[in-house]
N, C-alpha and C. Protein backbone atom coordinates (compact mmCIF):
# COMPACT_ATOMS: atom_id res chain seq x y z
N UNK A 1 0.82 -1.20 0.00
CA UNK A 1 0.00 0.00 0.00
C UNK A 1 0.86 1.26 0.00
N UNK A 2 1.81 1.20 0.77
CA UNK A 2 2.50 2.43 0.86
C UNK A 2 3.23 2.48 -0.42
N UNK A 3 3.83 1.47 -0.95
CA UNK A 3 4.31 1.89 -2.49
C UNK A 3 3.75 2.69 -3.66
N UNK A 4 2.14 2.28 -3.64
CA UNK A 4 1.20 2.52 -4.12
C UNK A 4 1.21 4.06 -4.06
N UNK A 5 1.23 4.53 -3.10
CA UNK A 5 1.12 5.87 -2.41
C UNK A 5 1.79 6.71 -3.14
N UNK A 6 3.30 6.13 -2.63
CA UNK A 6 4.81 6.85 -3.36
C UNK A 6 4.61 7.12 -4.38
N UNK A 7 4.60 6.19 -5.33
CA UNK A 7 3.82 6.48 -7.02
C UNK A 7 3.33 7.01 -7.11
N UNK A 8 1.39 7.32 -6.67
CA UNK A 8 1.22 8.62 -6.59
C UNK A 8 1.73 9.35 -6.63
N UNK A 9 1.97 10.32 -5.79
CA UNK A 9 2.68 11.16 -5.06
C UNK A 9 3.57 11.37 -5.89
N UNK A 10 4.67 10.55 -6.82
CA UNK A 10 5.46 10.94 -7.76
C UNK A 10 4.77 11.35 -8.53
N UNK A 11 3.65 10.68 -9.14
CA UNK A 11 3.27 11.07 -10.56
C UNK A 11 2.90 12.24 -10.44
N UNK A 12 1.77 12.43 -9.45
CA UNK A 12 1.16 13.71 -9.23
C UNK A 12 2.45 14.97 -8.94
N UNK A 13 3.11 14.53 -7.96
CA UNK A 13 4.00 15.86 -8.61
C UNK A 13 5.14 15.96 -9.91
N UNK A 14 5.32 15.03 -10.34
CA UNK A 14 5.89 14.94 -12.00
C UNK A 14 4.92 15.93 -12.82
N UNK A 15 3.41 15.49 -12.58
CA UNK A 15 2.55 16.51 -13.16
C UNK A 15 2.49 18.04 -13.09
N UNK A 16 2.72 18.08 -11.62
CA UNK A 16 2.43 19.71 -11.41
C UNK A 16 4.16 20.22 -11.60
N UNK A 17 5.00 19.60 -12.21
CA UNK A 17 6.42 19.99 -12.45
C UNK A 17 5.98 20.63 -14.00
N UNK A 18 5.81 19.58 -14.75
CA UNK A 18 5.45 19.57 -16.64
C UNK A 18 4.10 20.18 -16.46
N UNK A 19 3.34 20.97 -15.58
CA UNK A 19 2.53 21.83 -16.32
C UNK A 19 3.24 23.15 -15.90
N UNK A 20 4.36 23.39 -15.18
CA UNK A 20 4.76 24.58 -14.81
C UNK A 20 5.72 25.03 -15.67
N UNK A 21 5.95 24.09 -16.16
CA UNK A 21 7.16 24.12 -17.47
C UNK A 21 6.67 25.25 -18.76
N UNK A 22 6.01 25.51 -18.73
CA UNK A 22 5.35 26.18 -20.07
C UNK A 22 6.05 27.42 -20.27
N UNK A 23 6.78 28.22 -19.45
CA UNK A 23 7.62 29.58 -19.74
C UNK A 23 6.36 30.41 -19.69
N UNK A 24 7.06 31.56 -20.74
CA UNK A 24 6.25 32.53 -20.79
C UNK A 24 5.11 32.32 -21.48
N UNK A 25 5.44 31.69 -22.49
CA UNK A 25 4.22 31.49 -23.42
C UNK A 25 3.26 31.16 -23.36
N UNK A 26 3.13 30.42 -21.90
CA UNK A 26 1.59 30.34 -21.89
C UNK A 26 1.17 31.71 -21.02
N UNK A 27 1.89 32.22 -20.48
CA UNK A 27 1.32 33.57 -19.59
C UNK A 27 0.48 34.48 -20.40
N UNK A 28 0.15 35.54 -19.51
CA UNK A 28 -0.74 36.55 -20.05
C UNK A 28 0.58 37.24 -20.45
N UNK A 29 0.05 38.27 -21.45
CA UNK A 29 0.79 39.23 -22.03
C UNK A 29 0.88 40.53 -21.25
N UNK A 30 2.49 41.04 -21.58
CA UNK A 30 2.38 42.39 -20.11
C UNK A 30 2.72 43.36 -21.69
N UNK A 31 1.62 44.16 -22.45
CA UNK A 31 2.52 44.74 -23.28
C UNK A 31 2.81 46.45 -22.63
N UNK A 32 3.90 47.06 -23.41
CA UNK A 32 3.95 48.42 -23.11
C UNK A 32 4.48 48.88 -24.75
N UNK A 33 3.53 50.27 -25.02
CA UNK A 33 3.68 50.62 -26.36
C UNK A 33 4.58 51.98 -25.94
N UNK A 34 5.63 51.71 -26.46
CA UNK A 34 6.52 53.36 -27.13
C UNK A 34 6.62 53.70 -28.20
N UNK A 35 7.86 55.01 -28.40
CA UNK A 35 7.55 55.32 -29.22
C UNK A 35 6.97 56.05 -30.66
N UNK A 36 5.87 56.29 -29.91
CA UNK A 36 4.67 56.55 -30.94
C UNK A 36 4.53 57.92 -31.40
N UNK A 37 4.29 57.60 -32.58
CA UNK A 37 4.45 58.96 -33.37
C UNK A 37 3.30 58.65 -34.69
N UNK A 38 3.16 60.07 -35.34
CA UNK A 38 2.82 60.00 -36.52
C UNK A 38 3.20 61.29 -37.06
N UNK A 39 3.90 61.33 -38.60
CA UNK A 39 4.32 61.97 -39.44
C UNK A 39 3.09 63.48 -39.53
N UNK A 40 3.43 64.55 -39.79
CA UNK A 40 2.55 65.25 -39.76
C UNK A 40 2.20 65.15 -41.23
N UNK A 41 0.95 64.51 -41.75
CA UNK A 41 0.46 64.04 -43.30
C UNK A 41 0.57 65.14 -44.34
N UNK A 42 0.85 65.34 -45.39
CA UNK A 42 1.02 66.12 -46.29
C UNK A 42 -0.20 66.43 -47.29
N UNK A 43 -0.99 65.36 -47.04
CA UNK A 43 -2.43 65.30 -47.53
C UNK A 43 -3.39 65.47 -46.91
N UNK A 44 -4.63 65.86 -47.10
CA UNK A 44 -5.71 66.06 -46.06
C UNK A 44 -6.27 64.50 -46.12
N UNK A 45 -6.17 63.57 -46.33
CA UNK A 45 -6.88 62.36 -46.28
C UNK A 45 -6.26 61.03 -45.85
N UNK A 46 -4.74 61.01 -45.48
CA UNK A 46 -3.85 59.70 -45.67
C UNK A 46 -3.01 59.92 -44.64
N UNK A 47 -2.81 59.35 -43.79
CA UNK A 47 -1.74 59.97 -42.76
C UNK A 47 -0.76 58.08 -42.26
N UNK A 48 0.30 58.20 -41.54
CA UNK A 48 1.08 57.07 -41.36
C UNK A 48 0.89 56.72 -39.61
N UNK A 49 1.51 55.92 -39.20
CA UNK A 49 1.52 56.07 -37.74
C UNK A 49 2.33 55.62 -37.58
N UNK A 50 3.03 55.19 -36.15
CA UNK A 50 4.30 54.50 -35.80
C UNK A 50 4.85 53.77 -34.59
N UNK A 51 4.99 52.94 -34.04
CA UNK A 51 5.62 52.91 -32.83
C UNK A 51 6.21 51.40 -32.43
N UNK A 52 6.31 51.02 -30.82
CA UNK A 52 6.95 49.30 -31.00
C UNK A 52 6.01 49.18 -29.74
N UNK A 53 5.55 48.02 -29.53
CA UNK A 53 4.91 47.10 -28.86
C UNK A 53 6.04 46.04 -28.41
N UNK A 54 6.53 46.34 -26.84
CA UNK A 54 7.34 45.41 -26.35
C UNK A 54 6.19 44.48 -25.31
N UNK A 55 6.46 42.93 -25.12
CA UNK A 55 6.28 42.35 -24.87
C UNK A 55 7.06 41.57 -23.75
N UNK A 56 7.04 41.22 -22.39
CA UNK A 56 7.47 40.51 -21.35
C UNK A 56 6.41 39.66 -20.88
N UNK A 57 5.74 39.12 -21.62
CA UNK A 57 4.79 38.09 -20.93
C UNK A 57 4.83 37.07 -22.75
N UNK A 58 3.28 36.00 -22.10
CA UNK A 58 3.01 35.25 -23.24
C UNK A 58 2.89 36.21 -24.69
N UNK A 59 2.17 35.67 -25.86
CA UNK A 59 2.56 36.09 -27.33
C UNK A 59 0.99 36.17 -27.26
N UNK A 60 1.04 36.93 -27.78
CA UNK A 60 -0.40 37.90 -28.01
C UNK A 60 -0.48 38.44 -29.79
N UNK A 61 -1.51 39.19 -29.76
CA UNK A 61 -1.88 39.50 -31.89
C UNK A 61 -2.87 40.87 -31.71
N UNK A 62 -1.44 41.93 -32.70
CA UNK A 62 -2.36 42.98 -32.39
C UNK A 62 -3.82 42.38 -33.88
N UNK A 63 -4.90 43.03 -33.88
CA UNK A 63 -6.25 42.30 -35.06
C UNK A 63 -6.77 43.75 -35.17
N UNK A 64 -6.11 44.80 -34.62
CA UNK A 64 -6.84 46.04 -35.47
C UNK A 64 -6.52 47.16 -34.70
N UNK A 65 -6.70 48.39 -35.53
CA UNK A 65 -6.35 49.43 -34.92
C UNK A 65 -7.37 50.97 -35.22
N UNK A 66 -7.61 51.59 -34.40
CA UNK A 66 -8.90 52.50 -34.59
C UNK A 66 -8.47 53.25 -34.32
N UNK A 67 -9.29 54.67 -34.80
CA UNK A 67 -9.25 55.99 -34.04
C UNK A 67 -10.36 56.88 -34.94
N UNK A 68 -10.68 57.88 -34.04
CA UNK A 68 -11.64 58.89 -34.39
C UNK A 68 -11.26 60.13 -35.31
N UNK A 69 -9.97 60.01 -35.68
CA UNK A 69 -9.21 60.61 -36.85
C UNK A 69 -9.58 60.35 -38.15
N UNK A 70 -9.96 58.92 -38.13
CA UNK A 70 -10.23 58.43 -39.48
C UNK A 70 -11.11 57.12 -39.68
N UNK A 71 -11.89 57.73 -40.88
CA UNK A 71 -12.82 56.27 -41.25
C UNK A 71 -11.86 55.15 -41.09
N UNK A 72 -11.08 54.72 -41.86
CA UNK A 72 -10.94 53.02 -42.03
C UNK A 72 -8.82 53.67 -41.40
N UNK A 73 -8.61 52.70 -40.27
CA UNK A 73 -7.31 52.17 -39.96
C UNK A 73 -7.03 51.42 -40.62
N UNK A 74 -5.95 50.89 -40.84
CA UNK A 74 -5.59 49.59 -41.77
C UNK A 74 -3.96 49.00 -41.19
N UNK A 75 -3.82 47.75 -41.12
CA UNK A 75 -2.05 47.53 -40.81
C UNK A 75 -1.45 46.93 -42.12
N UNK A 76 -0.62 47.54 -42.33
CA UNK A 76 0.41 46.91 -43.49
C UNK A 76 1.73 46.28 -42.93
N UNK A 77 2.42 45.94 -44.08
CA UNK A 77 3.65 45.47 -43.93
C UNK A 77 4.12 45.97 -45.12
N UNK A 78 5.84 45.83 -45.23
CA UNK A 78 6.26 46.58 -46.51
C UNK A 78 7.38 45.09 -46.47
N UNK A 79 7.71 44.41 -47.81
CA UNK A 79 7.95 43.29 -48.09
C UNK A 79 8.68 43.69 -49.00
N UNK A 80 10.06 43.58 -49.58
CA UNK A 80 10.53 44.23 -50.69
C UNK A 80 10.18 45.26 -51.47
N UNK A 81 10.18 46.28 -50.53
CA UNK A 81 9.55 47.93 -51.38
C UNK A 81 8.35 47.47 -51.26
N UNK A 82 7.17 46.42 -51.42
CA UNK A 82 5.91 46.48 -51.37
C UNK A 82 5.46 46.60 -50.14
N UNK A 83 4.22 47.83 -50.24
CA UNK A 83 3.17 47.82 -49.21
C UNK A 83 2.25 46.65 -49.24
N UNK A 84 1.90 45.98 -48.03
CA UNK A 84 0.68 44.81 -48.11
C UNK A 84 -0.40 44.85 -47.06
N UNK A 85 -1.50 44.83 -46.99
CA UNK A 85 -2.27 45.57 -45.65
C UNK A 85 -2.35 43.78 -45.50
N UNK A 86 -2.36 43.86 -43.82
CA UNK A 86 -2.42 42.84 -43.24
C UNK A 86 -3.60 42.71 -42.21
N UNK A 87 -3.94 41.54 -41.78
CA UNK A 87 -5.32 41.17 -40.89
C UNK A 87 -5.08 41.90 -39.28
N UNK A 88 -3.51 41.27 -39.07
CA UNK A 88 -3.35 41.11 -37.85
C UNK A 88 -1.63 41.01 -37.87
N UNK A 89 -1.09 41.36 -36.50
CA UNK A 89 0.21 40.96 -36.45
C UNK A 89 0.90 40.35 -34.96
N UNK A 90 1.53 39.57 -35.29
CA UNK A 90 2.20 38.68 -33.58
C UNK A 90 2.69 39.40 -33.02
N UNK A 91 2.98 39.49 -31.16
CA UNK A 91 3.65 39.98 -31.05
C UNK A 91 3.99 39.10 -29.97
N UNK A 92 5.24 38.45 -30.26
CA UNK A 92 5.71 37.68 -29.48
C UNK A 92 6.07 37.60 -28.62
N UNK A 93 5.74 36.84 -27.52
CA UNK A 93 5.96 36.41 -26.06
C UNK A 93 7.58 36.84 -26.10
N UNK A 94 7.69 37.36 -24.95
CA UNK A 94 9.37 38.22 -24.42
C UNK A 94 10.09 38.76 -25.57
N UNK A 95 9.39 39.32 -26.26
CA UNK A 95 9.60 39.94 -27.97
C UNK A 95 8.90 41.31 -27.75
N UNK A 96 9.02 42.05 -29.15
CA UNK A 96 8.70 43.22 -29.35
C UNK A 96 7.95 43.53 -31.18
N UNK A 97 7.01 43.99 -31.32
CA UNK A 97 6.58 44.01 -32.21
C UNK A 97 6.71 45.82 -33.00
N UNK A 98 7.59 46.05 -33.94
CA UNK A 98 7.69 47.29 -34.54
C UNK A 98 7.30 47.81 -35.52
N UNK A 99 6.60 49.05 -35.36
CA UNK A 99 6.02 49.58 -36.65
C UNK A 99 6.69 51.03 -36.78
N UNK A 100 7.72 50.88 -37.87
CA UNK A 100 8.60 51.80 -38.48
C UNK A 100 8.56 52.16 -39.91
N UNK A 101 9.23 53.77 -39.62
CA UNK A 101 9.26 53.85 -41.37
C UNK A 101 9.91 52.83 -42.22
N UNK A 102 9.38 52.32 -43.22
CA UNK A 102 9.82 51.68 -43.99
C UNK A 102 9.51 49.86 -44.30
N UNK A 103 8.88 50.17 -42.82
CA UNK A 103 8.50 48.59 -42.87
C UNK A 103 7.03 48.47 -41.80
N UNK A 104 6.98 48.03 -41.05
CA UNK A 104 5.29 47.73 -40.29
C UNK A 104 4.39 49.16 -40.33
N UNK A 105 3.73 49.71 -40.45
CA UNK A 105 3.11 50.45 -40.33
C UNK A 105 1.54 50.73 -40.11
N UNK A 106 0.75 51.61 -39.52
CA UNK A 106 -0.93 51.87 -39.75
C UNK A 106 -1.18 52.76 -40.45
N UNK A 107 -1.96 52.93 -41.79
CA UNK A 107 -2.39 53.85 -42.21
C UNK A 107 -3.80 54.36 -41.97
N UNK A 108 -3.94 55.79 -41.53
CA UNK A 108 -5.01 56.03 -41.67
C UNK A 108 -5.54 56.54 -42.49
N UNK A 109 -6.68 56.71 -43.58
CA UNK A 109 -6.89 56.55 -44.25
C UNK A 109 -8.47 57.35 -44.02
N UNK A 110 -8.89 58.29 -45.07
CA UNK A 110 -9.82 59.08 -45.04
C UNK A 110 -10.47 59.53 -43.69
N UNK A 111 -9.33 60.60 -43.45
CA UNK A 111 -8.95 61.56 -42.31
C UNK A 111 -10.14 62.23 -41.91
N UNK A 112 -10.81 62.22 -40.96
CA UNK A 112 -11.92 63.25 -40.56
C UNK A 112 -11.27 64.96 -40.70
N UNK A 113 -9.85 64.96 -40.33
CA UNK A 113 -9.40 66.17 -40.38
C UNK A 113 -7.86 66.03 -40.66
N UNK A 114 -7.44 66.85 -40.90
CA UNK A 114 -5.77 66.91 -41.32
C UNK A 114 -5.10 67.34 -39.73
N UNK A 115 -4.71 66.44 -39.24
CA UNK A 115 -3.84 67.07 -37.72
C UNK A 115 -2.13 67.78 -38.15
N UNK A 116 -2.57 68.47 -36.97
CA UNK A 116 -1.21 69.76 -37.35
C UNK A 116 0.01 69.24 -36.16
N UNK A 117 1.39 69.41 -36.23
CA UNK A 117 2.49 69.36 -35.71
C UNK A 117 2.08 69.66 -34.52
N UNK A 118 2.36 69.52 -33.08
CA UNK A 118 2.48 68.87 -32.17
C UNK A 118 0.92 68.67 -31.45
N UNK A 119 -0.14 68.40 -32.35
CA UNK A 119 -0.93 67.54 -31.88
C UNK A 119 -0.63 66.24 -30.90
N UNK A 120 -1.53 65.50 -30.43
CA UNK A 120 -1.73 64.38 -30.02
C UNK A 120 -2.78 63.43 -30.66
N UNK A 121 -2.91 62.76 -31.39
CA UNK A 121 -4.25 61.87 -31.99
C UNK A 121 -4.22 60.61 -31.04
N UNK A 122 -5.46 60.49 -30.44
CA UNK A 122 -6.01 59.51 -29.73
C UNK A 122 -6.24 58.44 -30.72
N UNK A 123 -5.37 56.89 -30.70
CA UNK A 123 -5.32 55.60 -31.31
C UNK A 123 -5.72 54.67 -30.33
N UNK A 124 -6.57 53.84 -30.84
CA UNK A 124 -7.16 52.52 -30.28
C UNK A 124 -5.84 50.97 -30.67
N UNK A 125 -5.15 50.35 -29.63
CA UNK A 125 -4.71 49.10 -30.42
C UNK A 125 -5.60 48.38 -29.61
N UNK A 126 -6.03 47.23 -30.49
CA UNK A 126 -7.25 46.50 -29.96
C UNK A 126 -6.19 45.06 -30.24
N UNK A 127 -6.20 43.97 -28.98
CA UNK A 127 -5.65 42.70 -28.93
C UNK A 127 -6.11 41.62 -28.48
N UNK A 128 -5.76 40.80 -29.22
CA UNK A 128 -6.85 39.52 -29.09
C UNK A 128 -6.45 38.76 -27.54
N UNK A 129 -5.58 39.05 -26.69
CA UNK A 129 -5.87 38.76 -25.31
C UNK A 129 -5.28 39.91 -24.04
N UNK A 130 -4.91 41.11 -25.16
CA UNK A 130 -5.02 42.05 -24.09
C UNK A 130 -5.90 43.55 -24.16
N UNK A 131 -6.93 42.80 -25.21
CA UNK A 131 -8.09 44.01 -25.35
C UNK A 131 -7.29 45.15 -25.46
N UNK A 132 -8.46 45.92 -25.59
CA UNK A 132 -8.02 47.49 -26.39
C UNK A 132 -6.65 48.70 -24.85
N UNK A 133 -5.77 48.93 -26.12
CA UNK A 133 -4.79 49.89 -25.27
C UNK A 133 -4.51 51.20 -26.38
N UNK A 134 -4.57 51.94 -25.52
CA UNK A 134 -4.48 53.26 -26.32
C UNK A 134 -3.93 54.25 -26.62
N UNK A 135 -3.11 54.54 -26.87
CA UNK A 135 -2.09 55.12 -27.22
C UNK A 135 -2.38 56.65 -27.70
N UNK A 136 -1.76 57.56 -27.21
CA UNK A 136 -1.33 58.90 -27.56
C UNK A 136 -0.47 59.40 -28.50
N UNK A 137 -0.60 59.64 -29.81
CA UNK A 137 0.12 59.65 -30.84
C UNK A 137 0.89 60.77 -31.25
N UNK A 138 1.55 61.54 -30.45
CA UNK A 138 2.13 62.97 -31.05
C UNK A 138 2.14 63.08 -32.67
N UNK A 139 1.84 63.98 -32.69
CA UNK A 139 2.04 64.33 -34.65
C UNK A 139 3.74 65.36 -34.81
N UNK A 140 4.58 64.44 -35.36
CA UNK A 140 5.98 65.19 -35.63
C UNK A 140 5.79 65.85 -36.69
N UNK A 141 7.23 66.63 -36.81
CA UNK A 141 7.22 66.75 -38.74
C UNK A 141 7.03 65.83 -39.70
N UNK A 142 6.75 66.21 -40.81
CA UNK A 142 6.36 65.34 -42.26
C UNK A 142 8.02 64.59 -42.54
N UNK A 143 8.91 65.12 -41.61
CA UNK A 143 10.57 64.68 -41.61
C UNK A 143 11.29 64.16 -40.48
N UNK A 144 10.00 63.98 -39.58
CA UNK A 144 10.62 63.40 -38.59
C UNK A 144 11.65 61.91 -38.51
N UNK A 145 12.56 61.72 -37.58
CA UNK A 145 13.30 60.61 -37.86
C UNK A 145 13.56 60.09 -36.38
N UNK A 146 13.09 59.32 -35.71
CA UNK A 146 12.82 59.01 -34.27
C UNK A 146 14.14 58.39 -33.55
N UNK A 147 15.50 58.70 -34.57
CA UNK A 147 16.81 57.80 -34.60
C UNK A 147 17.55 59.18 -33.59
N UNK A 148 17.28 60.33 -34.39
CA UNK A 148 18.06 61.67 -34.02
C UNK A 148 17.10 62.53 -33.36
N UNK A 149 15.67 62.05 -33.35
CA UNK A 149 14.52 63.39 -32.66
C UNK A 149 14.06 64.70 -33.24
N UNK A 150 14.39 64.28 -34.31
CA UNK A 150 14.15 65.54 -35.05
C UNK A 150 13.26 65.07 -36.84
C-alpha cells in the first residue's frame, strides 16, 4: 500500500512539475507601447503612424487598430519595397513588435481632419488577449526621424 502511495505522489507531482514548465508562453501578455508617433500628413486624407509594442509576458496578436481621426485604420507590412495591408500581427511572447518607417506600419486613411504638428491623436490598439490599449500619438514633422529626434 504504501508503495502505491509513493507512485502517486510521484506522478502527481511529475505533473504539477510539466505543467509549470510552459515559460512565458503560456502567460498573459504584459505589453507596453513606445515610441509613438505619426508623421505630420502632407495630404488632407492619408496619414502614417508609428511605434513598438514590447512584450514581457506570453505572445499575443495585435487584429486592429482605430481611431476617431479616421474612417478606415488599416495595418500593413512593406515586403521588398511592397506595401501589403495585413489582418493582424504577432507579437511575441518576451519579444517586441515594430512599426517603423519603412516597414510595419498603420495607415489612416480618409482623415476626418488633417492634424497639425504637435498635436496628439487619440489611437485605439485593440488585442486579441489584451483588449483594447491606447495610445497617444504625437504628430511630428512630415521629416521626422525618431533615430536623431528631429
Amino acid at each position: 500500500m504504501n508503495r502505491r502511495l509513493g507512485c502517486a505522489a510521484a506522478a502527481t507531482a511529475a505533473g504539477l512539475v510539466l505543467a509549470g514548465c510552459g515559460g512565458s508562453a503560456s502567460a498573459h501578455p504584459q505589453l507596453k507601447v513606445t515610441g509613438a508617433y505619426m508623421p505630420a500628413p502632407v495630404s488632407s486624407d492619408l496619414a502614417a503612424g508609428f511605434f513598438t509594442v514590447a512584450n514581457s509576458g506570453g505572445a499575443d496578436t495585435l487584429t486592429s487598430v482605430t481611431s476617431g481621426l479616421a474612417a478606415d485604420v488599416t495595418l500593413h507590412s512593406t515586403k521588398g519595397g511592397e506595401m501589403e495591408e495585413e489582418k493582424s500581427f504577432a507579437v511575441p511572447a518576451d519579444g517586441k513588435l515594430d512599426f517603423a518607417s519603412g516597414g510595419n506600419h498603420v495607415m489612416f486613411e480618409k482623415l476626418t481632419r488633417k492634424p497639425k504638428q504637435g498635436e496628439k491623436v487619440s489611437v485605439q490598439l485593440h488585442f486579441a488577449k489584451s483588449g483594447t490599449v491606447t495610445v497617444e500619438m504625437p504628430v511630428k514633422s512630415a521629416t521626422y526621424n525618431p533615430m536623431t529626434g528631429h
